[in-house]
N, C-alpha and C. Protein backbone atom coordinates (compact mmCIF):
# COMPACT_ATOMS: atom_id res chain seq x y z
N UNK A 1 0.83 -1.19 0.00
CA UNK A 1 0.00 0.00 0.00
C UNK A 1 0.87 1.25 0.00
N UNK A 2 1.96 1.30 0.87
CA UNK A 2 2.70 2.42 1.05
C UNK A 2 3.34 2.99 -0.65
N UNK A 3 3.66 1.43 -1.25
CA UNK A 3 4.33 2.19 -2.89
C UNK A 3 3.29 2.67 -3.63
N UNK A 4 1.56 1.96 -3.84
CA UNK A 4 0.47 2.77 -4.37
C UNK A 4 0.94 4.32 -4.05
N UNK A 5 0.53 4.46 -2.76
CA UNK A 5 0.13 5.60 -1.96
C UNK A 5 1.38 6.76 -2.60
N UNK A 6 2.58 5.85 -2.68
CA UNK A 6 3.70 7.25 -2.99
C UNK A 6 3.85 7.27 -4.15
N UNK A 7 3.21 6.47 -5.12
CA UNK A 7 3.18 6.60 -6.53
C UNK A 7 2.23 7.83 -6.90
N UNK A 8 1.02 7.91 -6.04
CA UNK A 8 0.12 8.77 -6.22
C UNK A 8 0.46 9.82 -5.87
N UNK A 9 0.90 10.28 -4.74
CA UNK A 9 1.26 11.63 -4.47
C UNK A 9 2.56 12.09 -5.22
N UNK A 10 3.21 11.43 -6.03
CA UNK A 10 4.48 11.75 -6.52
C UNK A 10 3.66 12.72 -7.92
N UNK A 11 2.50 11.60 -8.17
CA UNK A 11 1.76 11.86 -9.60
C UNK A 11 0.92 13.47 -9.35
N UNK A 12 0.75 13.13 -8.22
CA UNK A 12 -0.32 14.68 -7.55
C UNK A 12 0.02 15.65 -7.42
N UNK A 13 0.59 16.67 -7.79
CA UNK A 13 1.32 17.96 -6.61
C UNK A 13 0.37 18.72 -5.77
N UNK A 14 -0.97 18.67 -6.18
CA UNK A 14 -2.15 19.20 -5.17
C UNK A 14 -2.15 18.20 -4.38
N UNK A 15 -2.36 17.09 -4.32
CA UNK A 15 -2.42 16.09 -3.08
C UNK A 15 -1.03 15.90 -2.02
N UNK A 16 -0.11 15.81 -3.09
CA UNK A 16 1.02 16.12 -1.99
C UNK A 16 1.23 17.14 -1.16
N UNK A 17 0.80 18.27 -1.35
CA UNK A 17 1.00 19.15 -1.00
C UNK A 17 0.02 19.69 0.40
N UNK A 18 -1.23 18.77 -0.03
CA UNK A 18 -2.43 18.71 1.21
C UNK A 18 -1.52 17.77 2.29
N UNK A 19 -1.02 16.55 1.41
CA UNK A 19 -0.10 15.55 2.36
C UNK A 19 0.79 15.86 3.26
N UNK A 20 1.91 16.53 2.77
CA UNK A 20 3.02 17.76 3.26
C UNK A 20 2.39 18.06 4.37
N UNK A 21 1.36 19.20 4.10
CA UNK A 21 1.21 19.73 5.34
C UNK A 21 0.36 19.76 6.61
N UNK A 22 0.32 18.51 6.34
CA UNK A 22 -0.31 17.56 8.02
C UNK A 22 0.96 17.69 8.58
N UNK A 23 2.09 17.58 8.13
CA UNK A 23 2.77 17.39 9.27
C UNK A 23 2.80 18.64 10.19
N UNK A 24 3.09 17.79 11.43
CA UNK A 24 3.87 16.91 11.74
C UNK A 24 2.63 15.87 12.75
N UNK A 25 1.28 16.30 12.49
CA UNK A 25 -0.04 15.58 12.78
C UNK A 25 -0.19 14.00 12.35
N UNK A 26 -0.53 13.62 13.70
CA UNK A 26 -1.09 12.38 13.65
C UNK A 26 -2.11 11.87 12.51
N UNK A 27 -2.32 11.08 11.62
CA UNK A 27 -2.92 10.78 10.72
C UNK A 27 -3.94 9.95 11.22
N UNK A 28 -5.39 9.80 10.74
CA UNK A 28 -6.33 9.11 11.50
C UNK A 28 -7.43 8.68 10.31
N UNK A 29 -7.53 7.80 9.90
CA UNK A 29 -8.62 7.61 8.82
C UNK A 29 -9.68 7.20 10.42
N UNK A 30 -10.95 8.12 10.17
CA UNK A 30 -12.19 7.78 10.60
C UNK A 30 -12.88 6.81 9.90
N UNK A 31 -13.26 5.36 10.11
CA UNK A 31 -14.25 4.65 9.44
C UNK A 31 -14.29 3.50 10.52
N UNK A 32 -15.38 3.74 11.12
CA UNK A 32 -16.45 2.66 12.22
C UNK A 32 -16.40 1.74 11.94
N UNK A 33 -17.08 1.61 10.35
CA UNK A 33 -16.69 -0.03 9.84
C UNK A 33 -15.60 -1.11 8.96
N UNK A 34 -14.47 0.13 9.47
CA UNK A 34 -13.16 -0.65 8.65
C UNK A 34 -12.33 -0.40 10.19
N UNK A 35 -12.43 -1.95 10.85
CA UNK A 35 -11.54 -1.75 11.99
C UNK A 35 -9.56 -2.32 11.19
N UNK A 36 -9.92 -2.22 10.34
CA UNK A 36 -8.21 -2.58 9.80
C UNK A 36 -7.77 -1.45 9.29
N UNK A 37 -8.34 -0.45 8.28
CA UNK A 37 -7.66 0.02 7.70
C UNK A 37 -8.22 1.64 8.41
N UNK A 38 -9.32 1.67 8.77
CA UNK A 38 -9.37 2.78 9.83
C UNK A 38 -9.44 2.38 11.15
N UNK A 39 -10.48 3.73 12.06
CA UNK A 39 -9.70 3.37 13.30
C UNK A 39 -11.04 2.33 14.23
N UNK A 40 -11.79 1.77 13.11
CA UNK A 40 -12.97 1.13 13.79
C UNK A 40 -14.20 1.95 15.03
N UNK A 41 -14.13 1.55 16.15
CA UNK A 41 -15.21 1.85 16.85
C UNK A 41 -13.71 2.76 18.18
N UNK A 42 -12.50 3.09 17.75
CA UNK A 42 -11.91 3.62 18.52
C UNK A 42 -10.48 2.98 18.91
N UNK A 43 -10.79 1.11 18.28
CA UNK A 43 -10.06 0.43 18.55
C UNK A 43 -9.05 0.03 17.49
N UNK A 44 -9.27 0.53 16.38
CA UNK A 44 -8.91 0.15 15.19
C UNK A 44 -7.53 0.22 14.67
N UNK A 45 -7.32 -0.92 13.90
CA UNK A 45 -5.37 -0.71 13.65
C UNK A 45 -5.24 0.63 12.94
N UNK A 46 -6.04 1.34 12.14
CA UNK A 46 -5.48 2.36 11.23
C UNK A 46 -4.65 2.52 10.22
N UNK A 47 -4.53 1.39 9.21
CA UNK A 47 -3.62 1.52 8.89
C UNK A 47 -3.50 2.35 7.49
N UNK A 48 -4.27 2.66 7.01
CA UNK A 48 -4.37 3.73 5.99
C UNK A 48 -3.80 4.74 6.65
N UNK A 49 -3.64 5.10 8.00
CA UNK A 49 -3.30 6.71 8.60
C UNK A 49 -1.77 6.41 9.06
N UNK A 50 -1.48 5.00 9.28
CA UNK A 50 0.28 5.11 9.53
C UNK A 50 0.59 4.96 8.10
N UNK A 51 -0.06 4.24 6.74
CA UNK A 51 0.63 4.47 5.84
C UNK A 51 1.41 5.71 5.42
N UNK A 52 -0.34 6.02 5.44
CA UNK A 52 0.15 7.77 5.02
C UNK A 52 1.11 8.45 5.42
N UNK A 53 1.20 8.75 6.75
CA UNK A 53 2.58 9.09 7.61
C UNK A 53 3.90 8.48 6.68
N UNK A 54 3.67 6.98 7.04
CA UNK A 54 5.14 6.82 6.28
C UNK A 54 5.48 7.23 5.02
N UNK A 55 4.55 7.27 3.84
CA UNK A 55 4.73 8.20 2.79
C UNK A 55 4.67 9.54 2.54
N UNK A 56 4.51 10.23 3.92
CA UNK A 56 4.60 11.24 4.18
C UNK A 56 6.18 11.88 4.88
N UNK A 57 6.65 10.76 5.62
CA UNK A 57 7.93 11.09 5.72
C UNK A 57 8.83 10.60 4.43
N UNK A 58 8.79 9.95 3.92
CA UNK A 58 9.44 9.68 3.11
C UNK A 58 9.47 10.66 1.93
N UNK A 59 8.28 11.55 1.74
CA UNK A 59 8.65 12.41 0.43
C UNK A 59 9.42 13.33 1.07
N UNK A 60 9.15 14.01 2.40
CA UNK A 60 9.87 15.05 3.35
C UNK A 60 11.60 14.61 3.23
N UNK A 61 11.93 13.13 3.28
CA UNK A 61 13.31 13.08 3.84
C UNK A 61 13.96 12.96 2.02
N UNK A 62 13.20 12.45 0.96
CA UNK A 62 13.39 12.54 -0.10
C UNK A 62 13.70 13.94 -0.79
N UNK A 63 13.23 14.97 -0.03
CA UNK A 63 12.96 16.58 -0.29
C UNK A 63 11.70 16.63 -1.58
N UNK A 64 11.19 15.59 -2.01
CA UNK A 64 9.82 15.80 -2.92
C UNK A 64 8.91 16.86 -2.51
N UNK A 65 8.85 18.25 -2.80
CA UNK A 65 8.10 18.64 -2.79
C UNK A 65 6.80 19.45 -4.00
């Protein structure tokens, strides 16, 4: 997911640029009924929101802006 995700924002410069500047914010996909890839009922792995992060540091330490 993480190489999708940085393929897309590489392709985006409006999306990267929304991406960029979350930081240095915690990433959180809200969705009740995706306890995997959001954060479920509170309990949820999240993992759409640490992806993001990590392709979010990675364009930062890459200097992609």
């Amino acid at each position: 997911m993480d190489d999708v995700l940085y393929l897309k924002f590489l392709q985006h410069d409006d999306l990267r640029t929304l991406l960029l500047d979350t930081y240095p914010a915690d990433l959180v996909y809200v969705e009740p009924g995706d306890p995997f890839w959001g954060d479920g009922t509170g309990v949820g792995m999240n993992e759409l929101g640490k992806s993001l992060m990590r392709v979010r540091l990675r364009l930062r330490i890459e200097g992609v802006m």
